[in-house]
Protein backbone atom coordinates (compact mmCIF):
# COMPACT_ATOMS: atom_id res chain seq x y z
CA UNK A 1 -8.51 -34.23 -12.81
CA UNK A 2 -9.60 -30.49 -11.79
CA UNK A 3 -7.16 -27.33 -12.96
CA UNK A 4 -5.76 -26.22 -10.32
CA UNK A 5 -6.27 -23.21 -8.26
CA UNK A 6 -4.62 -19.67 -10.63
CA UNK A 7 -1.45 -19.37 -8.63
CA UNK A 8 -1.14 -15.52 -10.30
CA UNK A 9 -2.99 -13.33 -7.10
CA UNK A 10 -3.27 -9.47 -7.38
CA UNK A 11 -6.06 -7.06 -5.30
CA UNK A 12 -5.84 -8.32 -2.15
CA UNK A 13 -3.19 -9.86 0.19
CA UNK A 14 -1.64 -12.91 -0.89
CA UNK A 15 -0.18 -15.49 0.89
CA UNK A 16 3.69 -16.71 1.35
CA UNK A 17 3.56 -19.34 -0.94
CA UNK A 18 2.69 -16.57 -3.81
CA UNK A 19 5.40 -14.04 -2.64
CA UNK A 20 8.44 -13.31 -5.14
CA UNK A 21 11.36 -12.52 -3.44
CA UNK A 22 11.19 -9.70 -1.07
CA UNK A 23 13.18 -12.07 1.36
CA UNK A 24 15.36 -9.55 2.86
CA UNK A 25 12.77 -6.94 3.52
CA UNK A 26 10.35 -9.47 5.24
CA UNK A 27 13.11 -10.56 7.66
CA UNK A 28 14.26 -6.90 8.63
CA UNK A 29 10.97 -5.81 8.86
CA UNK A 30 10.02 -8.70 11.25
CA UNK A 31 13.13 -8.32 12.52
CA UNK A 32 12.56 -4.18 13.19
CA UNK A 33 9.00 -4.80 14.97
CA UNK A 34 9.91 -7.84 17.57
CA UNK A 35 12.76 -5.14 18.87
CA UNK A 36 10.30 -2.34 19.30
CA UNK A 37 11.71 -0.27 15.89
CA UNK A 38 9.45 2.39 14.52
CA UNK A 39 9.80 1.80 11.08
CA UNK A 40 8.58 3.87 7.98
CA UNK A 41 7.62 2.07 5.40
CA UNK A 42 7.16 4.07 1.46
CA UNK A 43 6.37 2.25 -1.40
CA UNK A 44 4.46 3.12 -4.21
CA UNK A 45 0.78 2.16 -4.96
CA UNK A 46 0.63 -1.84 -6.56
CA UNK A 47 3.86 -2.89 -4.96
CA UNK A 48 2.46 -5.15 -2.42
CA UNK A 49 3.20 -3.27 0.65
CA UNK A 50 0.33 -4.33 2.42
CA UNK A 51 1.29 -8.01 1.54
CA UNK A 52 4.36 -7.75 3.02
CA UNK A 53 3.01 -6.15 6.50
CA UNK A 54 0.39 -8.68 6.43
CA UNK A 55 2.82 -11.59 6.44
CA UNK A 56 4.98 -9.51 8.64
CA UNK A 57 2.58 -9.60 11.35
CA UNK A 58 1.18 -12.99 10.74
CA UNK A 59 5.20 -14.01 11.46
CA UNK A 60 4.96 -12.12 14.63
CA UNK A 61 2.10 -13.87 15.86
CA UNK A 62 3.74 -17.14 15.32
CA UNK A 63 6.24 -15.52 17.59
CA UNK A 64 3.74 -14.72 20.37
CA UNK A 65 3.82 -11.23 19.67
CA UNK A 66 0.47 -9.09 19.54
CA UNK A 67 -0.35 -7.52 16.67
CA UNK A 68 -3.08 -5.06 15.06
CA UNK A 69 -3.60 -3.72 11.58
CA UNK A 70 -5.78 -0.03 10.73
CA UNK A 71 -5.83 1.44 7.34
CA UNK A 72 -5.40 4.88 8.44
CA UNK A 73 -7.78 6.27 4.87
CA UNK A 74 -10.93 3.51 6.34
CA UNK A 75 -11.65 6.64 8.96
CA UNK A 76 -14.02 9.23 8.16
CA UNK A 77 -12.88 10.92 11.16
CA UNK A 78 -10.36 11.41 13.70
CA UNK A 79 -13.06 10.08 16.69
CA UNK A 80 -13.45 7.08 14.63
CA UNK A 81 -9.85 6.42 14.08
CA UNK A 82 -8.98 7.06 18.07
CA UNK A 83 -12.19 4.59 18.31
CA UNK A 84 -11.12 1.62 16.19
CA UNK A 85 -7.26 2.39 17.09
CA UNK A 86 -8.35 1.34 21.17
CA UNK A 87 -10.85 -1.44 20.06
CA UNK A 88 -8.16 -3.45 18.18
CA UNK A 89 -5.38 -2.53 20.81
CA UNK A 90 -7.72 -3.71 23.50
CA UNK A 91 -8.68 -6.91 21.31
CA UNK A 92 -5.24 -7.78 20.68
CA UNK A 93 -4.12 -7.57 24.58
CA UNK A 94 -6.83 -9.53 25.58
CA UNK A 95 -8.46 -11.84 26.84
CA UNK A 96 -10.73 -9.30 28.96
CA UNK A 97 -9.88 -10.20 32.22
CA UNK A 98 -6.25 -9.73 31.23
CA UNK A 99 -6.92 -6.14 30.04
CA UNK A 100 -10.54 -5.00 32.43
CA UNK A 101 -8.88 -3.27 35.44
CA UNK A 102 -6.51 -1.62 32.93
CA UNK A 103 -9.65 -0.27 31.31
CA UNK A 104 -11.39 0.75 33.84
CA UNK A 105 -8.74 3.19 34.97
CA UNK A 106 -8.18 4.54 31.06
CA UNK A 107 -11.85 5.15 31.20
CA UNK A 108 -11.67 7.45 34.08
CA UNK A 109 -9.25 9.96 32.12
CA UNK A 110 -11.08 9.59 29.39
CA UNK A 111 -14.69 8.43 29.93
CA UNK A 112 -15.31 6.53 26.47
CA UNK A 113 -18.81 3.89 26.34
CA UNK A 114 -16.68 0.91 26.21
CA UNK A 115 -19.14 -2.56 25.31
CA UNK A 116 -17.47 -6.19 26.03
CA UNK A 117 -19.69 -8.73 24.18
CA UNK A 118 -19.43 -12.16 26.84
CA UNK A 119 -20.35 -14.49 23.91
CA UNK A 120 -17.87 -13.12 20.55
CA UNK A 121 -15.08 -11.53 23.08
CA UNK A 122 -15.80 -8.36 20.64
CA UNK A 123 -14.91 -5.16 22.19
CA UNK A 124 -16.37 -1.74 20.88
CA UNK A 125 -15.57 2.02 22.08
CA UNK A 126 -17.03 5.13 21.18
CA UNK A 127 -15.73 8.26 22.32
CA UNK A 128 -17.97 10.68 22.01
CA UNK A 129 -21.17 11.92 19.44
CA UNK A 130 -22.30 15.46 17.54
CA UNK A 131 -20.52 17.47 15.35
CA UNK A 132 -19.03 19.34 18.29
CA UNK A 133 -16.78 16.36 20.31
CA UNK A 134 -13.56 17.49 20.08
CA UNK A 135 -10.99 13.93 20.57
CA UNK A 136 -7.69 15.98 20.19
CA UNK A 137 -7.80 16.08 24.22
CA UNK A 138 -7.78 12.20 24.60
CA UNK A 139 -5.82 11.45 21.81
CA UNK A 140 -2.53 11.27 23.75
CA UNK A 141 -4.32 9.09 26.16
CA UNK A 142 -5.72 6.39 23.60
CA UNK A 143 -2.10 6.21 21.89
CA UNK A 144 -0.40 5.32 25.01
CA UNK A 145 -2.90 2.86 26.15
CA UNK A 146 -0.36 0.22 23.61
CA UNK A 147 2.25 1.21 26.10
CA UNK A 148 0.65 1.01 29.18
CA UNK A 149 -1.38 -2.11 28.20
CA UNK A 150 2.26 -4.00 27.17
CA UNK A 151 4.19 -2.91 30.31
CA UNK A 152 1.30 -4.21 32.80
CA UNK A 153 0.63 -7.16 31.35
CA UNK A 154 4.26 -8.30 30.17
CA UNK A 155 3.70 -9.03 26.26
CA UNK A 156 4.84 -7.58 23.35
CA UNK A 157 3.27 -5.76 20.53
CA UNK A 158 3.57 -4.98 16.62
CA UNK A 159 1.27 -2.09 15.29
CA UNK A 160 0.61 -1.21 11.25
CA UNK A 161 -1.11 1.99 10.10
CA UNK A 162 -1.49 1.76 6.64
CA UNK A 163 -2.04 4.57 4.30
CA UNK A 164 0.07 6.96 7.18
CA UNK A 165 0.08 9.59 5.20
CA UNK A 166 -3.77 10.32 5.24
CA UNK A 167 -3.39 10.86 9.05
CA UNK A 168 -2.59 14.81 8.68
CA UNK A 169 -5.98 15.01 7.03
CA UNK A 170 -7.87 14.41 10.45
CA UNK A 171 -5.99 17.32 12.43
CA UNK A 172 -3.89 20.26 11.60
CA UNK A 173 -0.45 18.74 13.04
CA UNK A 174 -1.74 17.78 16.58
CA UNK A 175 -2.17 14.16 15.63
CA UNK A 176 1.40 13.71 14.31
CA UNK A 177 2.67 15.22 17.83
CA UNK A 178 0.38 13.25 19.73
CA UNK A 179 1.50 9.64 18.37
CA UNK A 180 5.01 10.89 17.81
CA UNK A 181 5.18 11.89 21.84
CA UNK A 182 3.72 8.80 22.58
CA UNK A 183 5.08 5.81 20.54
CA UNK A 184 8.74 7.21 21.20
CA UNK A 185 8.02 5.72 24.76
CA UNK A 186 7.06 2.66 23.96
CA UNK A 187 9.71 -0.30 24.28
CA UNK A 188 7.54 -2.91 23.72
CA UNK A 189 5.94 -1.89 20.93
CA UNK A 190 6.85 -2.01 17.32
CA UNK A 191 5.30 0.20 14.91
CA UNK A 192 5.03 0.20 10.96
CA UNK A 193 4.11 3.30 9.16
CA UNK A 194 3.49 2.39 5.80
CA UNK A 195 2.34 5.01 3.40
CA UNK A 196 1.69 4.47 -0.71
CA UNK A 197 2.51 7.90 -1.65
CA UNK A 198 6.19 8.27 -0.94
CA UNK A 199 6.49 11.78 -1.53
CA UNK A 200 3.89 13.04 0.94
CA UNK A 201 5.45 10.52 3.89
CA UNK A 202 8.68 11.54 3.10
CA UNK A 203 7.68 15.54 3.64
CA UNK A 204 6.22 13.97 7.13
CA UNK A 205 9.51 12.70 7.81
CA UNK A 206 11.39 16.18 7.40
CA UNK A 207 12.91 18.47 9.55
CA UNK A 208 9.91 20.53 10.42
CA UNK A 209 7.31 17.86 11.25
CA UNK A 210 6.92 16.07 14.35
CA UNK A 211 8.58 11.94 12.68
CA UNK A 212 11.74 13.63 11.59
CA UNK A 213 14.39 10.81 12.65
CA UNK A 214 11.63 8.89 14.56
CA UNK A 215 12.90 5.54 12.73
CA UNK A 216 14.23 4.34 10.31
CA UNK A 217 13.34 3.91 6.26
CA UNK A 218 12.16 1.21 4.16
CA UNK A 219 11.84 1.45 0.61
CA UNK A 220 9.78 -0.98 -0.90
CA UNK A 221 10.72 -1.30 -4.85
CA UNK A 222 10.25 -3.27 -7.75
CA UNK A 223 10.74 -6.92 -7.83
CA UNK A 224 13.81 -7.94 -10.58
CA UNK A 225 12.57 -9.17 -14.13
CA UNK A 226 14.77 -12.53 -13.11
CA UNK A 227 12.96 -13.29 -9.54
CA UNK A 228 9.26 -12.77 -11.89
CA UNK A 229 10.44 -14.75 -14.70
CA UNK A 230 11.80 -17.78 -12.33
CA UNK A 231 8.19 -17.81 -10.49
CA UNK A 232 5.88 -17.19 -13.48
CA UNK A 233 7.99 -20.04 -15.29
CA UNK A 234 7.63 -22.43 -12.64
CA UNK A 235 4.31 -21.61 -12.26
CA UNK A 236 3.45 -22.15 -15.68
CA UNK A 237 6.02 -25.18 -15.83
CA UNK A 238 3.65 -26.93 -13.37
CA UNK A 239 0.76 -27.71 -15.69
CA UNK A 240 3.40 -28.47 -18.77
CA UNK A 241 3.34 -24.71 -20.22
CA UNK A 242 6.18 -22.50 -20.87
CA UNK A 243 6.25 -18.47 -22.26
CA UNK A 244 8.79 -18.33 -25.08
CA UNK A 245 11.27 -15.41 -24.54
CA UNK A 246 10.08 -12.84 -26.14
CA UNK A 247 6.23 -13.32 -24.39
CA UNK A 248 7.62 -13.28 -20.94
CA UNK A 249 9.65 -10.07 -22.60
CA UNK A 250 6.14 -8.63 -23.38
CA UNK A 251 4.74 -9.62 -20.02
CA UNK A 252 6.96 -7.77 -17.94
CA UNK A 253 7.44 -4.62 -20.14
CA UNK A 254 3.04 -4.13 -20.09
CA UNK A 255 3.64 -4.31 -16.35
CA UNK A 256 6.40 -2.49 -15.78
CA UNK A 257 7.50 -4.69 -13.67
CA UNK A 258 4.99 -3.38 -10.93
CA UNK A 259 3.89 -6.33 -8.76
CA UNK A 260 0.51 -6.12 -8.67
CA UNK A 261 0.29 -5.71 -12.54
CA UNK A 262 2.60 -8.89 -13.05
CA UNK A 263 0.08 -10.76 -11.11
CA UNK A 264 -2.51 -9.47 -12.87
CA UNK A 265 -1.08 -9.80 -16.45
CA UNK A 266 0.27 -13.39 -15.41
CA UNK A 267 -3.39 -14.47 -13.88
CA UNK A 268 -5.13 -13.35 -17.10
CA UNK A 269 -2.70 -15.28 -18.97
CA UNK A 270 -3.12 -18.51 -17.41
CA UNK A 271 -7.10 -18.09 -17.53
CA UNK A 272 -6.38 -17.95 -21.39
CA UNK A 273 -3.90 -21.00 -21.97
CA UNK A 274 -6.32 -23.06 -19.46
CA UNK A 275 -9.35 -21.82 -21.81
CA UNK A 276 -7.14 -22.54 -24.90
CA UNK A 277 -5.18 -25.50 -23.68
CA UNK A 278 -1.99 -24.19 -25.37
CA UNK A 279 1.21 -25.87 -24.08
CA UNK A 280 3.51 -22.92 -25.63
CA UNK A 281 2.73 -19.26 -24.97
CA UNK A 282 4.18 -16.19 -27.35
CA UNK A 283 4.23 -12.51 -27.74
CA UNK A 284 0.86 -12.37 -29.60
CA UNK A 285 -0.87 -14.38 -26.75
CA UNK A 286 0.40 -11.92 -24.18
CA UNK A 287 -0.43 -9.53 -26.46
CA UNK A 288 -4.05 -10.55 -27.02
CA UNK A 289 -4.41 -10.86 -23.15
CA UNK A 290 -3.42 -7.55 -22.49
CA UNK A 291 -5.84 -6.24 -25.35
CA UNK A 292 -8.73 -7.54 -23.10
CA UNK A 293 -7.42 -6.48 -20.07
CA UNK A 294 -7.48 -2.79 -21.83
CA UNK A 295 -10.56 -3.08 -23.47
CA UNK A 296 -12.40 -4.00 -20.02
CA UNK A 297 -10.34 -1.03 -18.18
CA UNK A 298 -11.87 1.09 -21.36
CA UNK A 299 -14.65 2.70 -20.00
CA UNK A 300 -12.82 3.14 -16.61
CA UNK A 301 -10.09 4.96 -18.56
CA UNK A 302 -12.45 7.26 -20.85
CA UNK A 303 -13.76 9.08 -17.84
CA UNK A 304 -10.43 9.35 -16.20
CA UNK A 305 -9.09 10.67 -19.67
CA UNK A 306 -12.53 13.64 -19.37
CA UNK A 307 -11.51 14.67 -16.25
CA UNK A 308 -8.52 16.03 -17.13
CA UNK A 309 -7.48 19.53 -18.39
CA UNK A 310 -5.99 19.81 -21.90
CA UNK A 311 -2.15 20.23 -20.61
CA UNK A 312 -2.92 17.40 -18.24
CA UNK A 313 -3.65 14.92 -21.52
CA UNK A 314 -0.96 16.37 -23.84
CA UNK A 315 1.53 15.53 -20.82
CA UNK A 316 0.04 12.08 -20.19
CA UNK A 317 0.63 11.27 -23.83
CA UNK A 318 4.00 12.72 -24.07
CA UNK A 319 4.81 10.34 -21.61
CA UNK A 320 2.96 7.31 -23.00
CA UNK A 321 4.70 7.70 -26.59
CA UNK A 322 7.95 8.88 -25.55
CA UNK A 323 8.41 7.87 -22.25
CA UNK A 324 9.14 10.40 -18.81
CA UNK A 325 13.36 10.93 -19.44
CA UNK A 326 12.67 13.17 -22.98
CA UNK A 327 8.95 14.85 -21.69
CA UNK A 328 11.14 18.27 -21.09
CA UNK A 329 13.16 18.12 -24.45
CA UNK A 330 12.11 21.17 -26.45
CA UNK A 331 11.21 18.96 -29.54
CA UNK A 332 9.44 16.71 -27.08
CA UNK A 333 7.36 20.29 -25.44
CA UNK A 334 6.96 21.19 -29.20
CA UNK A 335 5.40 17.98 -30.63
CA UNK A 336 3.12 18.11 -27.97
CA UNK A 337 2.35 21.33 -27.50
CA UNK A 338 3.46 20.78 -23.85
CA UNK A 339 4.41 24.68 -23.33
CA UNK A 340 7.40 25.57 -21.70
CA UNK A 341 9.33 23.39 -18.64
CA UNK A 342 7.35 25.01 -16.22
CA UNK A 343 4.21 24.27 -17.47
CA UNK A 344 5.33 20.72 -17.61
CA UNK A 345 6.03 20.40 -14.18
CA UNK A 346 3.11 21.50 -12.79
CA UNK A 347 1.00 19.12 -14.84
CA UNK A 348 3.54 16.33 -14.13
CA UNK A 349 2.86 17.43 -10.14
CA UNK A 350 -0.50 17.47 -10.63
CA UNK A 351 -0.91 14.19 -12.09
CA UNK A 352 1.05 13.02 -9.29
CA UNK A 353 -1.47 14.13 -7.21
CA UNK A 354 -4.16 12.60 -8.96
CA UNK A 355 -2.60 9.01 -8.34
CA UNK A 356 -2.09 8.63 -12.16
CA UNK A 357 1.51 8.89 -11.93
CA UNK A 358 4.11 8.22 -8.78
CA UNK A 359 7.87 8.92 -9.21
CA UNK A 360 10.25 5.45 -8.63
CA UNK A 361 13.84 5.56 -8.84
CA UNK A 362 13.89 9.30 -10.05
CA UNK A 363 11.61 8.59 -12.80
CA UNK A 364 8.31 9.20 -13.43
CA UNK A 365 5.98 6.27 -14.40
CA UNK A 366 2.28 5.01 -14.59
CA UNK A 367 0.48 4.01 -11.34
CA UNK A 368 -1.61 2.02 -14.10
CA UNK A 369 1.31 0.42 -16.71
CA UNK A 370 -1.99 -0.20 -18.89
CA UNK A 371 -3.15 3.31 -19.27
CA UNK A 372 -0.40 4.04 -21.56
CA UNK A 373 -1.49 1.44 -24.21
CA UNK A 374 -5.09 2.54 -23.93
CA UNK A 375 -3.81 6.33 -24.29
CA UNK A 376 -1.54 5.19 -27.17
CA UNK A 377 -4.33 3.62 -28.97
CA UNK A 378 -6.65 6.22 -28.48
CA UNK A 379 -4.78 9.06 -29.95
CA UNK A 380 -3.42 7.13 -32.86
């Protein structure tokens, strides 16, 4: 008989059957879009926020709704955004002749090179060419076109942009007015914001920027230790295997609990009991699995490590030996030659900003839960 497919799925987006819990979130989210909500969506990297919008909208289909999907940091450009943002608007309102007189009167405000391909049903757009096109004009004309497209043709329609925050880095402001003025009008549109670096949406979400009180807020956090260790159990249960205590202990702890590392821990692990055919699983197998998954991260992590300025490693290894809740304790700033509080904070900030480490909860942690053991071996 063949081993069966590993259940344990991280680094791309997984299905329903491999979803742990996030029951609640998945119904008010689908909930939120089929009434037209504009809803902000944080979470940090590894958390499976694009799972979740993925099976969102895959929900929403089933409910007739049309949906579309950009990753906001795909776009070199602003043009290209605006460009791909009206192809997969137009795609998903289709079928052409549904959507062609529509068209033809959004091309004569803004005159784009729209191509329908007869055979594949693809559409493309382009907007304009040369260093010197300027799309900030047309932009409020290509976000409306959800709008316009929903309320002629009498559908419905759920929109993701992924990785929101990176939009500011196409414009300077315009392009948060120009969806914000736009979208607000929209009834029949749902929209999901979803942005991995929590800090940076919420600051597009204050007072002073265009989104302030556009929607409401979802917080995507971890998953409980009880809801991973019912799933990885059953999974494991399945081919007659079970993790004593103290290795599901270990499992969790190297992952922090950080969905995407679970997975990944939990994935290598069942590669190794297949491999080993071992019907009971302890600390010193999860241990040796997570050996190998540092050792193969270990070149990966040397040239992070030589990138970094002197304060920015004695902070990172403050906070791998004694974890983030002590790193501004004098003896803590001492034994580490971490200067004073101030000095701390800016390397803490600026490690942040490097997408080593994220802030959950009120405490800092590793994007990477695995860095930490290759940083703690490496200064030993």
């Amino acid at each position: 008989m063949a081993n069966p497919e590993n259940p344990f799925i991280f680094g791309e987006v997984i299905d329903e059957p491999y979803f742990v819990n996030r029951t609640s979130e998945l119904r008010d989210l689908v909930r939120d879009l089929a009434d037209g909500q504009k809803v902000f969506l944080l979470s940090p990297r590894r958390f499976g926020k694009s799972s979740l919008v993925a099976l969102a909208l895959l929900k929403l289909r089933k409910k007739h709704i049309r949906t579309v999907s950009l990753t906001v940091s795909s776009y070199s450009s602003y043009t290209q955004f605006l460009e791909k943002f009206a192809e997969k608007v137009l795609r998903a309102a289709g079928p052409w002749d549904r959507v062609k007189d529509w068209v033809a009167r959004f091309g004569r405000n803004v005159k784009p090179d729209i191509n329908y391909n007869m055979t594949t049903g693809e559409v493309s757009v382009s907007l304009g060419r040369g260093a010197g096109f300027d799309p900030v004009p047309i932009a409020p004309e290509i976000f409306a076109m959800p709008g316009e497209l929903t309320r002629n043709a009498g559908f419905r329609m759920a929109i993701c942009l992924d990785e929101f925050q990176q939009i500011s880095e196409f414009d300077s402001g315009t392009v948060e007015s120009a969806i914000r003025n736009e979208v607000q009008e929209q009834r029949e549109v749902g929209y999901v914001f979803a942005g991995s670096q929590p800090s940076l949406v919420r600051e597009m979400l204050s007072a002073r920027r265009p989104f302030h009180k556009a929607g409401p807020q979802m917080f995507l956090g971890k998953i409980a230790a009880g809801d991973w260790k019912a799933y990885i159990s059953r999974q494991f249960g399945q081919r007659g295997r079970r993790l004593e205590e103290t290795a599901m202990e270990a499992l969790l702890a190297a992952a922090d609990l950080i969905p995407y590392d679970v997975q990944r821990i939990a994935h290598e692990l069942w590669d190794y009991a297949e491999l080993k055919d071992k019907r009971e699983l302890t600390n010193a197998d999860v241990q040796s699995v997570i050996d190998r998954l540092v050792a193969a991260q270990s070149t990966y992590y040397e040239l992070l490590w030589e990138q970094l300025t002197v304060g920015q490693r004695a902070a990172l290894q403050a906070v791998a030996e004694r974890g983030p809740s002590d790193i501004y304790a004098q003896t803590v700033r001492s034994e580490f030659r971490l200067g004073p509080a101030s000095t701390v904070q800016r390397a803490l900030r600026s490690l942040d900003a490097k997408d080593i480490l994220d802030r959950y909860e009120d405490r800092t942690f590793f994007v990477d839960p695995l860095f930490p053991v290759w940083i703690r071996a490496k200064t030993a």
